[in-house]
Structure formats: C-alpha cells, structure tokens
PDB file of N, CA and C in Angstrom:
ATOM      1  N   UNK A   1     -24.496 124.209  25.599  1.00  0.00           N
ATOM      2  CA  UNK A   1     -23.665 123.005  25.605  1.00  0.00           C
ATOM      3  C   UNK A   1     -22.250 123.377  25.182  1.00  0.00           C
ATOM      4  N   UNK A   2     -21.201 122.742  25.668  1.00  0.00           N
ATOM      5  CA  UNK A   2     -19.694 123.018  26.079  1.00  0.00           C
ATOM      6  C   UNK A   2     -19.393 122.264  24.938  1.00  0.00           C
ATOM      7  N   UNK A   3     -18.890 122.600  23.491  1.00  0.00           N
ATOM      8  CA  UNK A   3     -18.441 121.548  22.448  1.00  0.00           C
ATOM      9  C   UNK A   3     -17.196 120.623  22.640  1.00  0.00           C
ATOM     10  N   UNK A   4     -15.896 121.239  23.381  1.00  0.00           N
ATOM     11  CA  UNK A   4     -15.189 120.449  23.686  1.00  0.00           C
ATOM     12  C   UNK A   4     -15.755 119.192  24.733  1.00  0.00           C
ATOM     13  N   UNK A   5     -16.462 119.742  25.825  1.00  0.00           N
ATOM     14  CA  UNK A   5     -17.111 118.554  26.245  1.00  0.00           C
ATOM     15  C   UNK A   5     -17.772 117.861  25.579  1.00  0.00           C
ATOM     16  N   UNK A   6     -18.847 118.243  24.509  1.00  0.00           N
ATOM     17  CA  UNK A   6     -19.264 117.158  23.945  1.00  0.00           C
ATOM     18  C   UNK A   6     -19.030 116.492  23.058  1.00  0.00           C
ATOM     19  N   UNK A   7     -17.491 116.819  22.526  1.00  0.00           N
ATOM     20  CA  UNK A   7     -16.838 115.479  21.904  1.00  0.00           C
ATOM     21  C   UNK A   7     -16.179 114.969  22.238  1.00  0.00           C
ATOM     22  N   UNK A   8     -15.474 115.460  24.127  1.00  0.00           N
ATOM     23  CA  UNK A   8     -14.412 114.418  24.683  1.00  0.00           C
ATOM     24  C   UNK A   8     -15.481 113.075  24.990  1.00  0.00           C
ATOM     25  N   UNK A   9     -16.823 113.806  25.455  1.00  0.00           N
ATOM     26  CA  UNK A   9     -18.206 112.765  25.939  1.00  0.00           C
ATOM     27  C   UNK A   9     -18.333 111.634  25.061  1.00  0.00           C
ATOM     28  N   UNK A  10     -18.674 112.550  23.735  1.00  0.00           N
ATOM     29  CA  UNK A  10     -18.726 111.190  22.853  1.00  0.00           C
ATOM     30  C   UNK A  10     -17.498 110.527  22.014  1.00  0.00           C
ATOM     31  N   UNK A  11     -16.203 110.792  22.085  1.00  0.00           N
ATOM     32  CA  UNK A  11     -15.109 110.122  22.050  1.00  0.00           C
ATOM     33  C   UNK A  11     -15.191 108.936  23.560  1.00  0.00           C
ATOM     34  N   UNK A  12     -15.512 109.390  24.573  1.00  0.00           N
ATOM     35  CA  UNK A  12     -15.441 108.292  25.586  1.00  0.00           C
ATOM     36  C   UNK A  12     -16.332 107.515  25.423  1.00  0.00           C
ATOM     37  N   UNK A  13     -17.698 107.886  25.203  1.00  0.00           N
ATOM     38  CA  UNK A  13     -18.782 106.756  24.949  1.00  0.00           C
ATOM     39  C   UNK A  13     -18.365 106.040  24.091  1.00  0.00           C
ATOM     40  N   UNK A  14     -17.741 106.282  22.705  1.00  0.00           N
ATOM     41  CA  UNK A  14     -17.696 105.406  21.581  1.00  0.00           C
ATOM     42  C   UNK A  14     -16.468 104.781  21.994  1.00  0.00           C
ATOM     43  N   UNK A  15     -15.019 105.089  22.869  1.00  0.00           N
ATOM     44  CA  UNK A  15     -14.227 104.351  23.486  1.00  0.00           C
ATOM     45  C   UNK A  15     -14.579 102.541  24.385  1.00  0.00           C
ATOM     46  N   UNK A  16     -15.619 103.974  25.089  1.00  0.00           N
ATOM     47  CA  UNK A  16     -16.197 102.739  26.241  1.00  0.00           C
ATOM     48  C   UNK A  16     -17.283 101.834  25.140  1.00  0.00           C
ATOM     49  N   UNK A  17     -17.917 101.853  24.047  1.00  0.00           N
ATOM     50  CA  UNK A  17     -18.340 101.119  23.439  1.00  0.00           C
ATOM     51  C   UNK A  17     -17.591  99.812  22.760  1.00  0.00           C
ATOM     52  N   UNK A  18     -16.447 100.389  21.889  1.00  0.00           N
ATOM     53  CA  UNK A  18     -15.772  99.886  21.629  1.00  0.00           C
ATOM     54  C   UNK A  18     -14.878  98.525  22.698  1.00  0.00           C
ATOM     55  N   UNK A  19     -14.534  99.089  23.861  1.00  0.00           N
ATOM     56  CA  UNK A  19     -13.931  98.375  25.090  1.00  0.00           C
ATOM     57  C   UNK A  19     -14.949  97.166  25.074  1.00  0.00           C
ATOM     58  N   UNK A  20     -16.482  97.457  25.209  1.00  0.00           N
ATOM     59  CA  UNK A  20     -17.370  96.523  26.051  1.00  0.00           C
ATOM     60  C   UNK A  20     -17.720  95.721  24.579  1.00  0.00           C
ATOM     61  N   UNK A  21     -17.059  95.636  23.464  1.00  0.00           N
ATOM     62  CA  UNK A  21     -17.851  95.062  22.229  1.00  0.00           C
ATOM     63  C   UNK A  21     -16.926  93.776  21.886  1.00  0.00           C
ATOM     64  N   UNK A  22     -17.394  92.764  20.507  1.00  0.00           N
ATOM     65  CA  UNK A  22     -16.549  91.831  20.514  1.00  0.00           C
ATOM     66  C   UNK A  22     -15.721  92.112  19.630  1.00  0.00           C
ATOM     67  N   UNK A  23     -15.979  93.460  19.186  1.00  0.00           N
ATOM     68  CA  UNK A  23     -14.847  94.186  18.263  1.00  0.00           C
ATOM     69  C   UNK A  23     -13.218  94.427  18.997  1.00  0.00           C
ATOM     70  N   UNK A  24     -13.208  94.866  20.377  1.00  0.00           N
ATOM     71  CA  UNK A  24     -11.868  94.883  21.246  1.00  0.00           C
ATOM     72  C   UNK A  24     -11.141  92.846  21.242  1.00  0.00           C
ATOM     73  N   UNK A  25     -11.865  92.367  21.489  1.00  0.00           N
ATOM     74  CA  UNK A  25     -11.258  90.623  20.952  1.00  0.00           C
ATOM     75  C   UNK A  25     -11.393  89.998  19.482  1.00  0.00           C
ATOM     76  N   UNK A  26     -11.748  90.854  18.939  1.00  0.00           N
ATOM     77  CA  UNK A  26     -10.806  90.606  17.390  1.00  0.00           C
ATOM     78  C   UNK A  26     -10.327  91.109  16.905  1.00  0.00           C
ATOM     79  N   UNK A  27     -10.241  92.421  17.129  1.00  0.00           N
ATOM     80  CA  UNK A  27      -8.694  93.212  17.027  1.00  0.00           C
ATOM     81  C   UNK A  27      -7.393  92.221  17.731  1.00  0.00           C
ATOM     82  N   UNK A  28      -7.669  91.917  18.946  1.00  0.00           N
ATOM     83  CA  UNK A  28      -6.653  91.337  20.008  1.00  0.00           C
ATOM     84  C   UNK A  28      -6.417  89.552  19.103  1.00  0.00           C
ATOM     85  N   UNK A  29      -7.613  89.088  19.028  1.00  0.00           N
ATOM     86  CA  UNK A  29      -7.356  88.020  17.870  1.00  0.00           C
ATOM     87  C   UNK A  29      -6.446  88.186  16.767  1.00  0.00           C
ATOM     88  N   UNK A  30      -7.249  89.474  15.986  1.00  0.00           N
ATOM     89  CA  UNK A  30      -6.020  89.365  14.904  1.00  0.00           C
ATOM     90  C   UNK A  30      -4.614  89.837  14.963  1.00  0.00           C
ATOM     91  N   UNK A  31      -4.267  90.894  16.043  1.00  0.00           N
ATOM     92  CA  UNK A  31      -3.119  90.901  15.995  1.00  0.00           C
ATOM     93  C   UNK A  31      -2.458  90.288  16.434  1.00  0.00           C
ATOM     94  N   UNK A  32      -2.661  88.666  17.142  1.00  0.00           N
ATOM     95  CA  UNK A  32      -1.979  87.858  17.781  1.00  0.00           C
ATOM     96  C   UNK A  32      -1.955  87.084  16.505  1.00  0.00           C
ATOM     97  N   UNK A  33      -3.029  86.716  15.689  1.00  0.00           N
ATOM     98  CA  UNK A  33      -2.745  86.238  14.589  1.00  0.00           C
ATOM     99  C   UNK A  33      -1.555  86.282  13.555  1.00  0.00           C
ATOM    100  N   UNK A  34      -1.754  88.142  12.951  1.00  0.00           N
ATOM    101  CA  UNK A  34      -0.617  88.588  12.559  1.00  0.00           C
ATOM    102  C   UNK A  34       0.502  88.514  12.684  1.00  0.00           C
ATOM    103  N   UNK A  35       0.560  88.504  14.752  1.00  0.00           N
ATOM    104  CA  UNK A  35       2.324  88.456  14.914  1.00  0.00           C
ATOM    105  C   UNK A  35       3.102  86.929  14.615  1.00  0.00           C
ATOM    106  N   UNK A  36       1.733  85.522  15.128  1.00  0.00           N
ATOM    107  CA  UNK A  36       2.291  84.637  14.585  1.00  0.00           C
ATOM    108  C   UNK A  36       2.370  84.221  13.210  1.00  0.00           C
ATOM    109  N   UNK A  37       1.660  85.048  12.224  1.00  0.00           N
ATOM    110  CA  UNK A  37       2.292  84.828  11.138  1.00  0.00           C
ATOM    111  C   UNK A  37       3.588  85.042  10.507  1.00  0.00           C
ATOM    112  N   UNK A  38       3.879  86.558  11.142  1.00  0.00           N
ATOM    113  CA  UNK A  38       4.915  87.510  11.143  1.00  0.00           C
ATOM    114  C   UNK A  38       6.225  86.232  11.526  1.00  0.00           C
ATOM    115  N   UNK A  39       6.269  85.677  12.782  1.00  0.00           N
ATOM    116  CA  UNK A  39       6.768  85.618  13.366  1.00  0.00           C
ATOM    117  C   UNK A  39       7.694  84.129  12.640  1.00  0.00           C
ATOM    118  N   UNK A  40       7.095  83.637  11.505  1.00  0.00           N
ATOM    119  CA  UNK A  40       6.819  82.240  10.782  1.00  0.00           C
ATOM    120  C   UNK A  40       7.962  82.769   9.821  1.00  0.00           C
ATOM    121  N   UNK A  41       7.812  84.226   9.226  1.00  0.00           N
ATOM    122  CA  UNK A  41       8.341  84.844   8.215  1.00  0.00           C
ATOM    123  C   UNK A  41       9.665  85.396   8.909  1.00  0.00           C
ATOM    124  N   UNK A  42      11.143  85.146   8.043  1.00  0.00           N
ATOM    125  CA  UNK A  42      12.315  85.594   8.366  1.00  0.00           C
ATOM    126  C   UNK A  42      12.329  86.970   8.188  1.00  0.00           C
ATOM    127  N   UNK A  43      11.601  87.693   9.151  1.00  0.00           N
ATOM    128  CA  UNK A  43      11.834  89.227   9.184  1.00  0.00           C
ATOM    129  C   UNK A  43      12.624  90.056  10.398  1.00  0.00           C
ATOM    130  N   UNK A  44      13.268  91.236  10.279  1.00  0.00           N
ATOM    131  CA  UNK A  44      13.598  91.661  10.993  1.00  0.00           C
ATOM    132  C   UNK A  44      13.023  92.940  11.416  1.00  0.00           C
ATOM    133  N   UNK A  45      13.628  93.595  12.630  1.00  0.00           N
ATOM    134  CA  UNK A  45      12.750  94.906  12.911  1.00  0.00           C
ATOM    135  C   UNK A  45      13.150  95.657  12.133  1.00  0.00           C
ATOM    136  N   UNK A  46      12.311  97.099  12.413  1.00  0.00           N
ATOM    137  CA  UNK A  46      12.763  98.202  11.957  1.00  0.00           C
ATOM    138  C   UNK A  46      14.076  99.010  12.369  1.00  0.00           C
ATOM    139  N   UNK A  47      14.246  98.786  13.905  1.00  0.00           N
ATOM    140  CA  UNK A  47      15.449  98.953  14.671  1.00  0.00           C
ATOM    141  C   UNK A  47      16.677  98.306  14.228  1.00  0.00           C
ATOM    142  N   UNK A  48      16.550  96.519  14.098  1.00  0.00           N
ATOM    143  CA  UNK A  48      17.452  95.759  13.565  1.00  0.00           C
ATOM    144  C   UNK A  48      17.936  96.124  11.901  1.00  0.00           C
ATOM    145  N   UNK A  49      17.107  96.684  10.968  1.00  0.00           N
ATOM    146  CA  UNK A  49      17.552  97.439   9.857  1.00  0.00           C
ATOM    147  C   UNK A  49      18.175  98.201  10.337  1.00  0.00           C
ATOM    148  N   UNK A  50      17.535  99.376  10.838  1.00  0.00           N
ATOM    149  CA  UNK A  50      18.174 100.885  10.768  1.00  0.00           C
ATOM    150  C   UNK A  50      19.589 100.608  11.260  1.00  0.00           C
ATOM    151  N   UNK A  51      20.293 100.017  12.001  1.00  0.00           N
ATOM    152  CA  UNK A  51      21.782  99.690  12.359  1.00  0.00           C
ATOM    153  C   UNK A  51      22.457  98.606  11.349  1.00  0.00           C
ATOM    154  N   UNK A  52      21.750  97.666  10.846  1.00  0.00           N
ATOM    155  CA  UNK A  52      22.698  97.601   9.657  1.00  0.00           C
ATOM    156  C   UNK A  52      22.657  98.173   8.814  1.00  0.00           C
ATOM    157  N   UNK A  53      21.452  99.316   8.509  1.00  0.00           N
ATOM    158  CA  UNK A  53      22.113 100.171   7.207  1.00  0.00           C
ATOM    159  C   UNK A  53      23.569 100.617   8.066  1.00  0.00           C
ATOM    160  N   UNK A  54      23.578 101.506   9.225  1.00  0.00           N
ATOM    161  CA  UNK A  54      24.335 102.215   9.668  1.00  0.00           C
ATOM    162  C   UNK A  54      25.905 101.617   9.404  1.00  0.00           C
ATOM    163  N   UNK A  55      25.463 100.068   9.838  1.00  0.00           N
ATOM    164  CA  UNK A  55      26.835  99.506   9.646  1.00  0.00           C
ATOM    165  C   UNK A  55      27.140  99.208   8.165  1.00  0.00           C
ATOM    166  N   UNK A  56      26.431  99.251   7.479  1.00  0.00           N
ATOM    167  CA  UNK A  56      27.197  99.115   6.009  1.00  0.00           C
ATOM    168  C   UNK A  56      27.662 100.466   5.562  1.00  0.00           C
ATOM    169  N   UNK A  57      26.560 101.310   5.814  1.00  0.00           N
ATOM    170  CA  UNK A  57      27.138 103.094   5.305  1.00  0.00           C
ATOM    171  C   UNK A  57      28.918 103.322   6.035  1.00  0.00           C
ATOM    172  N   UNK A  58      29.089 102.410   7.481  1.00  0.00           N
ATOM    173  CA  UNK A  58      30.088 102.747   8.025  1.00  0.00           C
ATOM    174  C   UNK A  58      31.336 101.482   6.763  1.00  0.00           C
ATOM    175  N   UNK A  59      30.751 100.221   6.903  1.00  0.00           N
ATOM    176  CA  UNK A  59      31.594  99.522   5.905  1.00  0.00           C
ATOM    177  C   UNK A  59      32.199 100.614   4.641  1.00  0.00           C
ATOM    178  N   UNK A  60      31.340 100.677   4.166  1.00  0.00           N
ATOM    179  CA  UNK A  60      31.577 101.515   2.801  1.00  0.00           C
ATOM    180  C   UNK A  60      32.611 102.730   3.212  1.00  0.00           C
ATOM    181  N   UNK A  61      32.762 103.324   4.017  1.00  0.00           N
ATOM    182  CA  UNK A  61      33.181 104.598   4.128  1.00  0.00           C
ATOM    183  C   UNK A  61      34.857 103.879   4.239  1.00  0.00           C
ATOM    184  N   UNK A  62      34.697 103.087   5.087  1.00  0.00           N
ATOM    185  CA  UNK A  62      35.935 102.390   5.628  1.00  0.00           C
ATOM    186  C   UNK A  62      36.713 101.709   3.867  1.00  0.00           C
ATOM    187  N   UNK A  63      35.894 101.116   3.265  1.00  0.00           N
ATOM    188  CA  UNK A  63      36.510 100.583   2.233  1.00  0.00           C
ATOM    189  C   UNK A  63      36.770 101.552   1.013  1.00  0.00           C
ATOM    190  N   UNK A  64      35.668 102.599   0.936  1.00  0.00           N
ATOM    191  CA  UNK A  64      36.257 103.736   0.312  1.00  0.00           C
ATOM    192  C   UNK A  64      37.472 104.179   0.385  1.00  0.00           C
ATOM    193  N   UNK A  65      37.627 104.651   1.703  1.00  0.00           N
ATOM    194  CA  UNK A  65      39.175 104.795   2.544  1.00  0.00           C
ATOM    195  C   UNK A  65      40.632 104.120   2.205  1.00  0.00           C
ATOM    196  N   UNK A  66      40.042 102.721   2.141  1.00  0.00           N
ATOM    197  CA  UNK A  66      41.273 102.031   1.929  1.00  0.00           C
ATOM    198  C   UNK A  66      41.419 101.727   0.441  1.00  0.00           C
ATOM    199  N   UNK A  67      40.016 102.098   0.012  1.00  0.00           N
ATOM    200  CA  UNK A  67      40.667 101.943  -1.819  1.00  0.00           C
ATOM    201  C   UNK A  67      41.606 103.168  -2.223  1.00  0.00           C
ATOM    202  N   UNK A  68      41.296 104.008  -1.323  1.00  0.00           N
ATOM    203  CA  UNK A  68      42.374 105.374  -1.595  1.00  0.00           C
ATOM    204  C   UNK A  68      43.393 105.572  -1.354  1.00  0.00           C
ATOM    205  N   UNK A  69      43.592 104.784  -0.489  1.00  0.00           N
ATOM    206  CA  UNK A  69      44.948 104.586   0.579  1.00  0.00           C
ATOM    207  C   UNK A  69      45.760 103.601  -0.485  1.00  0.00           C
ATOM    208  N   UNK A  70      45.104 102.537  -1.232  1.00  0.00           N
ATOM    209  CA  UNK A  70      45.935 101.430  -1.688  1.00  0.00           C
ATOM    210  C   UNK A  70      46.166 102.249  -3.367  1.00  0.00           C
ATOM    211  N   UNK A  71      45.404 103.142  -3.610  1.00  0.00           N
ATOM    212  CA  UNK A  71      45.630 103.798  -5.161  1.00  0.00           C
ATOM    213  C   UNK A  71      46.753 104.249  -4.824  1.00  0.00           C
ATOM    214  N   UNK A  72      46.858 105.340  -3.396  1.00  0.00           N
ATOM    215  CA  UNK A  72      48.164 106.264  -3.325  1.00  0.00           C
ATOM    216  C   UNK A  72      49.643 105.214  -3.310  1.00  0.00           C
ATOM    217  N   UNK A  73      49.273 103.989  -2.957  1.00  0.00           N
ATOM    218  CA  UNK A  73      50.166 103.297  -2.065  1.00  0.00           C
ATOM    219  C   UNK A  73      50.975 102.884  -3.677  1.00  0.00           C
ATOM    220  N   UNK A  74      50.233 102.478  -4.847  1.00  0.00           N
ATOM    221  CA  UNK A  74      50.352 101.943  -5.802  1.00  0.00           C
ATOM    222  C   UNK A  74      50.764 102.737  -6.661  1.00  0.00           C
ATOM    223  N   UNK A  75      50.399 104.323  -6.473  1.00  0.00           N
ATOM    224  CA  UNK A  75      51.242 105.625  -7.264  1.00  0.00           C
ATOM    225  C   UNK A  75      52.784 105.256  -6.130  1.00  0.00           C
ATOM    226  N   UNK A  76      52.698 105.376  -5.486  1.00  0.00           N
ATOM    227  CA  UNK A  76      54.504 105.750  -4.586  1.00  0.00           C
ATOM    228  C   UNK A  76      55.191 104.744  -5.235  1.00  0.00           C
ATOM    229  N   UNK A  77      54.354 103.408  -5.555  1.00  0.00           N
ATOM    230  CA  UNK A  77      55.557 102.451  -5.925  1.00  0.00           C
ATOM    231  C   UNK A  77      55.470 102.434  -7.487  1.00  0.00           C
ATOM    232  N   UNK A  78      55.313 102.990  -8.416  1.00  0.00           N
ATOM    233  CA  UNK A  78      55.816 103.110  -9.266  1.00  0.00           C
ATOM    234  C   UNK A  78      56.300 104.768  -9.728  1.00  0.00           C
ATOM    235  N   UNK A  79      56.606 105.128  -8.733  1.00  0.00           N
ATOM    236  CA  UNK A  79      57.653 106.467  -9.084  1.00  0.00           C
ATOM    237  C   UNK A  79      59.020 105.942  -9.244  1.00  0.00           C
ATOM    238  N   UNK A  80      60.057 106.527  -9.748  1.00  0.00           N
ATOM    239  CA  UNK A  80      61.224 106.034  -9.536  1.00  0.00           C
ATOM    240  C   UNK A  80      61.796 106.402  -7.848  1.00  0.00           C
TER     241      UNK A  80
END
C-alpha cells in the first residue's frame, strides 16, 4: 500500500464526509450568523486599518516636520 495515497484517500473520504453531513450547513449557518452579528458591530477591516495606520504614521511624519520647521523659524526670529 502507497502511504501518500492512503492519506490523500482518506483526507478525501473524510472531505467527502464532511461535504455530505449536516456539519457543512452549520458551519455555513454559523458563519452567516457571525457575519450578521459582525456586521451590527461598528467594525472595520483589517485592510481599512492597515491604511489608516499608514495614514497617521504619514500624519505624524508630516507634523514632526513642521514642528521643526516652526522651532527653526522661531530661532531666525529672535537672532538679532
């Protein structure tokens, strides 16, 4: 007996078990469940985060910038 075959065999049997059971419609139940719970709750994606971190890391850099710009600006005017 071929071992890779006989666990792609019984990975498919227990696939195709799984498919034909009422276990595949309550998985599908609950995650329709989930999403309308989800969906109740003011959340955002993971995508929709990851770009506003991006845009605040970019805020910050920008206001860093100009706090430096306005220190130098504030040394020139009190030189004589």
């Amino acid at each position: 007996m071929n071992k890779p075959n006989f666990f792609d065999d019984l990975q498919a049997k227990i696939n195709q078990a799984i498919e034909n059971s009422p276990a595949k419609d309550i998985e599908k139940n609950v995650k329709a469940m989930l999403g309308q719970g989800f969906s109740k709750l003011d959340l955002v994606t993971r995508d929709e985060f990851d770009v506003q971190a991006q845009v605040l890391a970019n805020t910050r850099e920008k206001l860093e910038a100009l706090e430096a710009r306005v220190t130098e600006l504030e040394a020139q005017l009190k030189r004589p």
